[in-house]
PDB file of N, CA and C in Angstrom:
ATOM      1  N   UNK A   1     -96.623 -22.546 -47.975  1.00  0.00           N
ATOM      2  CA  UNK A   1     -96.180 -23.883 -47.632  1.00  0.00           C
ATOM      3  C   UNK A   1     -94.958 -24.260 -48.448  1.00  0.00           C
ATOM      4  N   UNK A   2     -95.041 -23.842 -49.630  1.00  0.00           N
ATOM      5  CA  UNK A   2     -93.895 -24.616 -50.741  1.00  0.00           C
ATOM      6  C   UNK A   2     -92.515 -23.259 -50.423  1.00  0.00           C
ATOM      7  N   UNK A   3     -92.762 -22.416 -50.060  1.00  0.00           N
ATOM      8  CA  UNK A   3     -91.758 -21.375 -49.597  1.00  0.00           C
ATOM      9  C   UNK A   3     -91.100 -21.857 -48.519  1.00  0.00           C
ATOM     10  N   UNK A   4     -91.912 -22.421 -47.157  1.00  0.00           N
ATOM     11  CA  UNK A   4     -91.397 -22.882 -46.218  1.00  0.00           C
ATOM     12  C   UNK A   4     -90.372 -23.976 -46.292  1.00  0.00           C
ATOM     13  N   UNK A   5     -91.026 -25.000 -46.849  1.00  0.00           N
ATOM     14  CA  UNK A   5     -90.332 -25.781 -47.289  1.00  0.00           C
ATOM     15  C   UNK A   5     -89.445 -25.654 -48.254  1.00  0.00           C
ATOM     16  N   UNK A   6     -89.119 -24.630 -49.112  1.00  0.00           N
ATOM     17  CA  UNK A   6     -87.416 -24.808 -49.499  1.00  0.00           C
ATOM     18  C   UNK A   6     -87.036 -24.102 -48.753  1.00  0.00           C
ATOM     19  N   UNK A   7     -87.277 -22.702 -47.799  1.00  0.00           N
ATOM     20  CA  UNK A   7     -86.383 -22.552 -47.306  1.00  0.00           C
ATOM     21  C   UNK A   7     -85.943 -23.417 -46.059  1.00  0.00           C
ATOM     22  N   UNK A   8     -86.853 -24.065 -45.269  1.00  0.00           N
ATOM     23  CA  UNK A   8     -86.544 -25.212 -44.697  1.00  0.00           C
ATOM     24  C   UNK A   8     -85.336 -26.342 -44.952  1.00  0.00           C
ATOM     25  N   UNK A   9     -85.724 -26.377 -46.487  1.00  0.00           N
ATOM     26  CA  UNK A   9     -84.988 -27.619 -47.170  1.00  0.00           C
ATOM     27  C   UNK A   9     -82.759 -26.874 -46.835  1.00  0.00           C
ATOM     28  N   UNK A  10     -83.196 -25.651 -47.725  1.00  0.00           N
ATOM     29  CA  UNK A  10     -81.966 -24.619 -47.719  1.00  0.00           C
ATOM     30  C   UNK A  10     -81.117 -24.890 -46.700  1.00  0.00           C
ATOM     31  N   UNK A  11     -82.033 -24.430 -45.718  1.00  0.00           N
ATOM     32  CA  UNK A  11     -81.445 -24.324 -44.192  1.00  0.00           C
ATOM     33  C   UNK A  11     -80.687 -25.918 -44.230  1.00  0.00           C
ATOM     34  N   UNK A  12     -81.778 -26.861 -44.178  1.00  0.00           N
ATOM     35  CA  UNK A  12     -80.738 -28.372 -43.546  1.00  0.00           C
ATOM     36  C   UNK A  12     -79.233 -28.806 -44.699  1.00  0.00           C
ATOM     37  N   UNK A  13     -79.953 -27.992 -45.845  1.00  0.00           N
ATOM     38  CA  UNK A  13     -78.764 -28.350 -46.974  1.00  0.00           C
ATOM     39  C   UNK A  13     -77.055 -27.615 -46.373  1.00  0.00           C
ATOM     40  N   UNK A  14     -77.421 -26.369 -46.116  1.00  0.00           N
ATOM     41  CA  UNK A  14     -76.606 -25.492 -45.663  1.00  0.00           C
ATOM     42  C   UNK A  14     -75.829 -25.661 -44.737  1.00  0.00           C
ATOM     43  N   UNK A  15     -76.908 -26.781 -43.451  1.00  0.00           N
ATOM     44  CA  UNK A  15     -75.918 -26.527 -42.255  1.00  0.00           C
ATOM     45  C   UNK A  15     -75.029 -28.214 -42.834  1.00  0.00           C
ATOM     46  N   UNK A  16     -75.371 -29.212 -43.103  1.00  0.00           N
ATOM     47  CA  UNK A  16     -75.063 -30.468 -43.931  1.00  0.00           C
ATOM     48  C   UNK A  16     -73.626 -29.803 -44.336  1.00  0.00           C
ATOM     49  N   UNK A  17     -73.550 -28.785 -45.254  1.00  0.00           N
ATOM     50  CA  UNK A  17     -72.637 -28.627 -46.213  1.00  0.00           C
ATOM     51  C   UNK A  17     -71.281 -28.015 -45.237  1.00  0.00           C
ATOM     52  N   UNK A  18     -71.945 -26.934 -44.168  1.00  0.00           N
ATOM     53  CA  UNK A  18     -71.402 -26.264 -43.096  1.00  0.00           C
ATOM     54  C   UNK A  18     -70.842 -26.977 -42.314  1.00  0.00           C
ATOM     55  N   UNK A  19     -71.497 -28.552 -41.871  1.00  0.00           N
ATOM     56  CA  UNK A  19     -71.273 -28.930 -40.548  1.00  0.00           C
ATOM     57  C   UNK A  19     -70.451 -30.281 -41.369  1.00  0.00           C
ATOM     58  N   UNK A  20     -69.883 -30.150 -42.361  1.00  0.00           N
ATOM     59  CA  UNK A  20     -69.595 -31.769 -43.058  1.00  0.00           C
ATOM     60  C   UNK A  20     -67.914 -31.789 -42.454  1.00  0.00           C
ATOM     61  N   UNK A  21     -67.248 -30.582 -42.199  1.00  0.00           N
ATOM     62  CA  UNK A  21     -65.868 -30.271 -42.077  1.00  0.00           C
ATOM     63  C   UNK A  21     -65.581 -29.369 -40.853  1.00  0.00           C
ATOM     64  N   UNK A  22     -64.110 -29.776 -40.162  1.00  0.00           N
ATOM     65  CA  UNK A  22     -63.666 -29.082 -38.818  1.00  0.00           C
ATOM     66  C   UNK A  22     -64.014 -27.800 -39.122  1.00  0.00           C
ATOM     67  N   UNK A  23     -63.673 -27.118 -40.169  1.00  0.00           N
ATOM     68  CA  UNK A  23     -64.005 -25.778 -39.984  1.00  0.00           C
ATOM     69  C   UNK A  23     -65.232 -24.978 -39.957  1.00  0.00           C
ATOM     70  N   UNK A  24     -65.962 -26.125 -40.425  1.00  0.00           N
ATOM     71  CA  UNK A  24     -67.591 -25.688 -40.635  1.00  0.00           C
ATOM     72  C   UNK A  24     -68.212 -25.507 -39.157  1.00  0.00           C
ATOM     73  N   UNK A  25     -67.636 -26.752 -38.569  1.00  0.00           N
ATOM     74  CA  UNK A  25     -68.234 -27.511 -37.009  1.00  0.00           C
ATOM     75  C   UNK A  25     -68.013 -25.874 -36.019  1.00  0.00           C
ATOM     76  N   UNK A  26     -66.996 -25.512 -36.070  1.00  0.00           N
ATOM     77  CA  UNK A  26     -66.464 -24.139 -35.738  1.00  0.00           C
ATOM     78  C   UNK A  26     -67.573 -23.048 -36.218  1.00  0.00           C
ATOM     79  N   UNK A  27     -67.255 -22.740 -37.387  1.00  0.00           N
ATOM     80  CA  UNK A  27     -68.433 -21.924 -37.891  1.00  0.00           C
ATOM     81  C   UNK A  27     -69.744 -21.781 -37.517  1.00  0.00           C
ATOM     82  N   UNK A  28     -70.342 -23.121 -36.940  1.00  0.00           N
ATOM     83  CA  UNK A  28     -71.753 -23.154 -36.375  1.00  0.00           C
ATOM     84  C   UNK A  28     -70.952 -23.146 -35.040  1.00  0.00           C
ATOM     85  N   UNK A  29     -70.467 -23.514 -33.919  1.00  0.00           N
ATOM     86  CA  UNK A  29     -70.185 -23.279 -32.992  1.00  0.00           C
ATOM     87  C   UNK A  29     -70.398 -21.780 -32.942  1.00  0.00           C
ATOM     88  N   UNK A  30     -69.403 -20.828 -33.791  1.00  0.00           N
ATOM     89  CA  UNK A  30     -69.652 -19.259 -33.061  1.00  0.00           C
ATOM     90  C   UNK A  30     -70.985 -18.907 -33.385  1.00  0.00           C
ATOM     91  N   UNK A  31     -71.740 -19.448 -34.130  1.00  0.00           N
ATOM     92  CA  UNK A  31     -72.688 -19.180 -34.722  1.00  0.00           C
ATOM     93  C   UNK A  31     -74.003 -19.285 -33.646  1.00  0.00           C
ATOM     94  N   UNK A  32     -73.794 -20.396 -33.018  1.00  0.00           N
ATOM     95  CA  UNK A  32     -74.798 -20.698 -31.706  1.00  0.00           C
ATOM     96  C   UNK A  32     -74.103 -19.941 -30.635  1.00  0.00           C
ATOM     97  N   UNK A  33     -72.971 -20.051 -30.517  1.00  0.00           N
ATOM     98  CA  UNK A  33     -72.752 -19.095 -29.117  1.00  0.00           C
ATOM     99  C   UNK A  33     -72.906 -17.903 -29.059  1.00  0.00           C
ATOM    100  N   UNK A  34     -72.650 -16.973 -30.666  1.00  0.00           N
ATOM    101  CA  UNK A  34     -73.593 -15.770 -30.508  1.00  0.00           C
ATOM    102  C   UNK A  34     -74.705 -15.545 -30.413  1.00  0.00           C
ATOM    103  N   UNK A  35     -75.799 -16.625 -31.016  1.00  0.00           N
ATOM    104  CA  UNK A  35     -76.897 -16.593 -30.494  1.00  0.00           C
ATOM    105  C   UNK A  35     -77.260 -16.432 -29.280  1.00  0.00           C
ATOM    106  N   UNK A  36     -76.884 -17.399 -28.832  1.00  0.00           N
ATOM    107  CA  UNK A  36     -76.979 -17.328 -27.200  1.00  0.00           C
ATOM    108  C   UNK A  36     -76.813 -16.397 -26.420  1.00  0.00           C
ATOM    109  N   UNK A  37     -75.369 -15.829 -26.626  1.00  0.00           N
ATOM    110  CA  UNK A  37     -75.150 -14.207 -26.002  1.00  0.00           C
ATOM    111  C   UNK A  37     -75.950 -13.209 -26.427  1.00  0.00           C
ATOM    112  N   UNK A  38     -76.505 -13.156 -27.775  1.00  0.00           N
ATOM    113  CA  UNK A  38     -77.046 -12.048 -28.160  1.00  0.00           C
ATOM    114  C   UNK A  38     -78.783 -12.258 -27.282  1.00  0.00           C
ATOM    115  N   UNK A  39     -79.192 -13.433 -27.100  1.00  0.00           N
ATOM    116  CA  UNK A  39     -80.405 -13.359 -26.596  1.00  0.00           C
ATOM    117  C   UNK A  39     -80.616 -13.393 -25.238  1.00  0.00           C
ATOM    118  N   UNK A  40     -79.613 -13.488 -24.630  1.00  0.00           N
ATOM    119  CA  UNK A  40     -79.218 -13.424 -22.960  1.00  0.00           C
ATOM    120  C   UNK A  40     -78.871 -11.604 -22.927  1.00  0.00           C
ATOM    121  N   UNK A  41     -78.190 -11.411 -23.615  1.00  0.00           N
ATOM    122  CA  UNK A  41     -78.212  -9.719 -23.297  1.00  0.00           C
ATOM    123  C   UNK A  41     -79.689  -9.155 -23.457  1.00  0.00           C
ATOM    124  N   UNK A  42     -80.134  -9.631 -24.670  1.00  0.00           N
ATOM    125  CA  UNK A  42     -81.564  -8.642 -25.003  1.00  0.00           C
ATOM    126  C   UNK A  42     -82.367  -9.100 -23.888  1.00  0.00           C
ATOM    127  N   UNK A  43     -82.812 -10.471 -23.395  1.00  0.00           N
ATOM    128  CA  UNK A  43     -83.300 -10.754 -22.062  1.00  0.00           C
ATOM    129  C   UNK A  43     -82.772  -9.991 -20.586  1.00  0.00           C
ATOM    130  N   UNK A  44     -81.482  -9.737 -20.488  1.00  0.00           N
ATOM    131  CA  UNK A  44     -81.124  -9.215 -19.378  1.00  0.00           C
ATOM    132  C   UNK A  44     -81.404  -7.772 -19.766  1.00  0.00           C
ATOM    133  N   UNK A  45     -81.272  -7.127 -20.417  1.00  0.00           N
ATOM    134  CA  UNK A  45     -81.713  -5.677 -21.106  1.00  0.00           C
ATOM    135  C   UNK A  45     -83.012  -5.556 -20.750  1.00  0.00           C
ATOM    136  N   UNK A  46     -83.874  -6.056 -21.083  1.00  0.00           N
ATOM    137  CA  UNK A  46     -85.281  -6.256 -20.788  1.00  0.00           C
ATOM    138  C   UNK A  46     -85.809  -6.041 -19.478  1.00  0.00           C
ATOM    139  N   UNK A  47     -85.438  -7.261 -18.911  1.00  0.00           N
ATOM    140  CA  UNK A  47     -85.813  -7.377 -17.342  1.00  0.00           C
ATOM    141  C   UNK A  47     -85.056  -6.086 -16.675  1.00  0.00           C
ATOM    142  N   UNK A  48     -83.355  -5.356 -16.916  1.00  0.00           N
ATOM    143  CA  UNK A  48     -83.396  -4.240 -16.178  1.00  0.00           C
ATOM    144  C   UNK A  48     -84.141  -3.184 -16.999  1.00  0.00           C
ATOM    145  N   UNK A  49     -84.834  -3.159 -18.005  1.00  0.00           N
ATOM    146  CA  UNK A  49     -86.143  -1.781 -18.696  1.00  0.00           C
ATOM    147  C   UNK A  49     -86.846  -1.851 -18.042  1.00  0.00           C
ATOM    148  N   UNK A  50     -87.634  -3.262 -17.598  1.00  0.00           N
ATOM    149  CA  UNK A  50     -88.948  -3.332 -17.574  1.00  0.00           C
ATOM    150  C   UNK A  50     -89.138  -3.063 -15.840  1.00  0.00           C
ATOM    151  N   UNK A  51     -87.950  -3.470 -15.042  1.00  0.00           N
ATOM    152  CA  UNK A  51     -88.111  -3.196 -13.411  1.00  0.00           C
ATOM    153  C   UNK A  51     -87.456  -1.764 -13.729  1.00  0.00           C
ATOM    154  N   UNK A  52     -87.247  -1.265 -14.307  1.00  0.00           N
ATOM    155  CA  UNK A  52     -86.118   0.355 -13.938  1.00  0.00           C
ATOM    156  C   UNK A  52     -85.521   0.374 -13.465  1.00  0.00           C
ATOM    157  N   UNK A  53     -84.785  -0.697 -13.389  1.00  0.00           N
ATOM    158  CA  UNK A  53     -82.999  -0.830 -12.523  1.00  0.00           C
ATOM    159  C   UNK A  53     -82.350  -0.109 -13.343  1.00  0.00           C
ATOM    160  N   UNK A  54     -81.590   0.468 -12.391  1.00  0.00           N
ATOM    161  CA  UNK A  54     -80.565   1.936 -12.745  1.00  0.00           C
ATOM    162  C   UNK A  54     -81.098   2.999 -13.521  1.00  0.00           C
ATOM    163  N   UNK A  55     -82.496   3.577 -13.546  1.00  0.00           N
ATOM    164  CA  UNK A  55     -83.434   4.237 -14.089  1.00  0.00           C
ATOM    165  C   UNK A  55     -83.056   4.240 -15.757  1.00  0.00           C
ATOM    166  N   UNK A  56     -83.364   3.325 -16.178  1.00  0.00           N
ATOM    167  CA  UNK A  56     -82.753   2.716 -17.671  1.00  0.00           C
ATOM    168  C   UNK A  56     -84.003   3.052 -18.383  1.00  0.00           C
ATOM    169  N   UNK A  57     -85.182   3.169 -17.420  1.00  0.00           N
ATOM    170  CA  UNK A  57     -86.364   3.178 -18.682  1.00  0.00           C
ATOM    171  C   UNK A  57     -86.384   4.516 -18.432  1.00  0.00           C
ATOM    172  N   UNK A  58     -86.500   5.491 -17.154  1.00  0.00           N
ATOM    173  CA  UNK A  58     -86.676   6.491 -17.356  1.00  0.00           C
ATOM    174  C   UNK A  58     -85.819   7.660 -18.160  1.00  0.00           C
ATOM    175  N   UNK A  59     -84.315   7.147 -17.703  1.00  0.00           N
ATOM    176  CA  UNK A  59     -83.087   7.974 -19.369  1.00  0.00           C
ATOM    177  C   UNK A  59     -83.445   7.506 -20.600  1.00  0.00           C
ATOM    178  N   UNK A  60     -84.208   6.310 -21.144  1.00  0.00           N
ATOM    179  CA  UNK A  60     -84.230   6.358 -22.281  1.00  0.00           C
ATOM    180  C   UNK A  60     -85.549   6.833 -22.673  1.00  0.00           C
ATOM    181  N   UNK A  61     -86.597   7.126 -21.312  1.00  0.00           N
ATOM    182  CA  UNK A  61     -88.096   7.820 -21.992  1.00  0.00           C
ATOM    183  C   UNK A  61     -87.588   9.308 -22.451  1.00  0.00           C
ATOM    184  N   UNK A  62     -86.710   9.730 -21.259  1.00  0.00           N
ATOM    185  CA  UNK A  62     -86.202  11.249 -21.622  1.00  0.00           C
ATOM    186  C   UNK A  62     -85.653  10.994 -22.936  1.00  0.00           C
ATOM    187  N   UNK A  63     -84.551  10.380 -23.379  1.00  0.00           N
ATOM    188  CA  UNK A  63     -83.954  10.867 -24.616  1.00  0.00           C
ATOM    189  C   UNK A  63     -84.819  10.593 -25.561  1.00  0.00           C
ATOM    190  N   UNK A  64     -86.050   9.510 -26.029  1.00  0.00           N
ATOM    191  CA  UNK A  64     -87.181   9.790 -26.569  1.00  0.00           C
ATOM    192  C   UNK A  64     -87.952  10.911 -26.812  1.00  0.00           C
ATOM    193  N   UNK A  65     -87.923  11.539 -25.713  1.00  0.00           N
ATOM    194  CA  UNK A  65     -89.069  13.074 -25.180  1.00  0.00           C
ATOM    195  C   UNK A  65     -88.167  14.317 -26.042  1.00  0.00           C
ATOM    196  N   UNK A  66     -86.678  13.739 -26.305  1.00  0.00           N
ATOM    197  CA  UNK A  66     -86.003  14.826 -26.292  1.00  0.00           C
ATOM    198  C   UNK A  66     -86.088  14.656 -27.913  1.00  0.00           C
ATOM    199  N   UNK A  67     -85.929  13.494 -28.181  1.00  0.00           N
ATOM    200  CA  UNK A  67     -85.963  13.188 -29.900  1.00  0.00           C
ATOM    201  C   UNK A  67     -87.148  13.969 -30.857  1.00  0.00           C
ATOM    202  N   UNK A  68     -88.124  13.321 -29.613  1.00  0.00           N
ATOM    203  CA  UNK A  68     -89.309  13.796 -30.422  1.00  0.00           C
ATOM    204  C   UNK A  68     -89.409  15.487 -30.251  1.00  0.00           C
ATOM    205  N   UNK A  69     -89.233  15.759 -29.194  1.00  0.00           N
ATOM    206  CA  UNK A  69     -88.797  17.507 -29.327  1.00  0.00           C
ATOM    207  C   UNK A  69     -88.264  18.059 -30.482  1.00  0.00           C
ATOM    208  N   UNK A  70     -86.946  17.199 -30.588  1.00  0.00           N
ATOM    209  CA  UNK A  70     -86.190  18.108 -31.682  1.00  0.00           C
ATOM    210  C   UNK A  70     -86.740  17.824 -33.238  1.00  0.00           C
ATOM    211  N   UNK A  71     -87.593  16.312 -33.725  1.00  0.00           N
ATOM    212  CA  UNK A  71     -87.931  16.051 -34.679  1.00  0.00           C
ATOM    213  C   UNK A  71     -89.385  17.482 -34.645  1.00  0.00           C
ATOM    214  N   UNK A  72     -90.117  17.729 -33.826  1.00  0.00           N
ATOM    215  CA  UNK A  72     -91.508  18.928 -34.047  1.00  0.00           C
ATOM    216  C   UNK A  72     -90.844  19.659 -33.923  1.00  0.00           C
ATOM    217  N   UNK A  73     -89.457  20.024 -33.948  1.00  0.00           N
ATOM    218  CA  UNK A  73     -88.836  21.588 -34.067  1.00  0.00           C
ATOM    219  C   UNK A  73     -88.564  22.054 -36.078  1.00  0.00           C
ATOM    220  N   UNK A  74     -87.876  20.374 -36.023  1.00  0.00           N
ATOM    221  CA  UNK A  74     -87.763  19.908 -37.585  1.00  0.00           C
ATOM    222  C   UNK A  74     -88.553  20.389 -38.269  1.00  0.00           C
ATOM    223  N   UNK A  75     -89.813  19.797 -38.460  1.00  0.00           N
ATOM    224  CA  UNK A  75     -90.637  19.525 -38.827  1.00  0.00           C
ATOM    225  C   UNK A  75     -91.506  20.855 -38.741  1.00  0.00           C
ATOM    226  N   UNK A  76     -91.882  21.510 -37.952  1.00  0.00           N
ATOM    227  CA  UNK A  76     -92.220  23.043 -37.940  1.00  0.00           C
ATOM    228  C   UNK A  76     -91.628  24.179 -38.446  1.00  0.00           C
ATOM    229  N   UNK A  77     -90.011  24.002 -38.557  1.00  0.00           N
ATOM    230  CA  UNK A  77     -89.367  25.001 -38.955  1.00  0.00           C
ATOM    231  C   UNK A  77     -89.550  24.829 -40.676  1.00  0.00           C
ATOM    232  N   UNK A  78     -89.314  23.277 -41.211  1.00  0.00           N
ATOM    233  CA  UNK A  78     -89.029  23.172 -42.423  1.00  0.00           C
ATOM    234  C   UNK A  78     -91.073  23.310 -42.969  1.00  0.00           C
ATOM    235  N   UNK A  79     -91.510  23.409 -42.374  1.00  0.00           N
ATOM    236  CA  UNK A  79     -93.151  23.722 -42.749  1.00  0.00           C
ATOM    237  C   UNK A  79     -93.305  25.474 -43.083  1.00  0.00           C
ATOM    238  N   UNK A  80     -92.664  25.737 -41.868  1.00  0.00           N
ATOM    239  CA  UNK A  80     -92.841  27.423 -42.338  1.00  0.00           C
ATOM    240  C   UNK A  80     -91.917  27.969 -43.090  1.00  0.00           C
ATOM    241  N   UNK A  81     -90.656  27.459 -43.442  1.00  0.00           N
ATOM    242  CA  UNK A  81     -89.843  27.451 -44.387  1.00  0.00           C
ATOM    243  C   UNK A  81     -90.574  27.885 -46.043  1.00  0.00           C
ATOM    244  N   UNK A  82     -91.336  26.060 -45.826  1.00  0.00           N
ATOM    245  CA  UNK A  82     -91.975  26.050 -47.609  1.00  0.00           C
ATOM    246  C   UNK A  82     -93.238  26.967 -47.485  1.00  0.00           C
ATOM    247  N   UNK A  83     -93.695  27.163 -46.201  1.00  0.00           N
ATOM    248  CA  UNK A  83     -95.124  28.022 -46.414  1.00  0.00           C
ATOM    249  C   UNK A  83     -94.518  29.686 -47.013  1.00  0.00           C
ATOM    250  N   UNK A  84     -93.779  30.377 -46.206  1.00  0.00           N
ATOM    251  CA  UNK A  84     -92.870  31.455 -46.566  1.00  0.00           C
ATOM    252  C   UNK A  84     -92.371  31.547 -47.998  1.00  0.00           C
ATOM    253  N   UNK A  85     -91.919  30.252 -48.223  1.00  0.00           N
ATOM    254  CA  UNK A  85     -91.211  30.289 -50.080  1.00  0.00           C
ATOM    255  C   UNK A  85     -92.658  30.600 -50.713  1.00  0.00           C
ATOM    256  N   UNK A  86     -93.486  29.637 -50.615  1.00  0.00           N
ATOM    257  CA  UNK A  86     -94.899  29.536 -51.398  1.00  0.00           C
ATOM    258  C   UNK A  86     -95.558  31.081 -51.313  1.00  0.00           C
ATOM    259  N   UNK A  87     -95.544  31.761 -50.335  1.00  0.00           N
ATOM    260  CA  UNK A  87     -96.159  32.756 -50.401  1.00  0.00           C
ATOM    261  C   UNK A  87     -95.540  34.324 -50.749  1.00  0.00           C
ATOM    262  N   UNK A  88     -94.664  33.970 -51.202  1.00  0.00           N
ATOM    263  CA  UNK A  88     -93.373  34.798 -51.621  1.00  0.00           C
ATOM    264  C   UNK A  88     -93.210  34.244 -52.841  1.00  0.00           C
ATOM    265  N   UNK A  89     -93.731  33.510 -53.445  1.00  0.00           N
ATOM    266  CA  UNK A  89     -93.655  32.749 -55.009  1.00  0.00           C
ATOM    267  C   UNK A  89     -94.773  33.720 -55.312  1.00  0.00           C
ATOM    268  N   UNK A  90     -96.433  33.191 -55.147  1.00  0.00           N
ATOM    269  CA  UNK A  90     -97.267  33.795 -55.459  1.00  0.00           C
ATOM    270  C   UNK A  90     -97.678  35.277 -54.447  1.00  0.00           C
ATOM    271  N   UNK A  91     -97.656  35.727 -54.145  1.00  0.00           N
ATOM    272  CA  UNK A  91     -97.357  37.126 -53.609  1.00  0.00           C
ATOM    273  C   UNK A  91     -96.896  37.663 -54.852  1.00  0.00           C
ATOM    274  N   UNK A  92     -95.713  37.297 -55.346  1.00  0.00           N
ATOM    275  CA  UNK A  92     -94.774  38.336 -56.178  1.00  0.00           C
ATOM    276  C   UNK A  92     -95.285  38.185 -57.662  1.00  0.00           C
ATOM    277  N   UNK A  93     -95.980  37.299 -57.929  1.00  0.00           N
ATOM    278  CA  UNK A  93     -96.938  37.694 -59.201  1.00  0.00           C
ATOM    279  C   UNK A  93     -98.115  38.568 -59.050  1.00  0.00           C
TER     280      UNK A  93
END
C-alpha cells in the first residue's frame, strides 16, 4: 500500500513538473501518442495471430519448431561434448 502510494504520488509529481511548461505539454503528447500506436499495433498483431491472416501464426509456429530444433541440437551436442571430456579425464587415470 505505502509503495503504491509513492509511486502513485511520483507519478502525479512528475507529470505536474512535466506538464507545468510548452515543452513538457509536448513531451506527454508523444508520450500518449506512442502509447496509443504501440497498443493499436500489438492489438492489430493479435487479432491477425489469433485468426491466421496471412498464415502469421503458422510461420511463426514453424520458426519456433525450428528454434527449438536447433536449441536440442545445442544442448545434445554440448552434453556429449562434457560426457566425452569426463570420461577421457577419468579413463586416463
Amino acid at each position: 500500500m505505502v509503495v503504491g502510494t509513492i509511486v502513485g504520488s511520483t507519478a502525479v509529481l512528475t507529470a505536474a513538473v512535466i506538464g507545468s511548461n510548452s515543452v513538457g505539454w509536448a513531451a506527454v503528447g508523444v508520450a500518449t501518442a506512442s502509447t496509443v500506436v504501440g497498443v493499436g499495433i500489438t492489438l492489430g498483431f493479435n487479432y491477425l495471430y489469433d485468426n491466421n491472416l496471412f498464415g502469421i501464426q503458422d510461420g511463426l509456429n514453424w520458426a519456433g519448431q525450428q528454434i527449438d530444433q536447433g536449441l536440442k541440437i545445442v544442448y545434445e551436442t554440448t552434453s556429449n561434448f562434457f560426457e566425452d571430456v569426463g570420461e577421457a579425464f577419468f579413463n586416463w587415470a
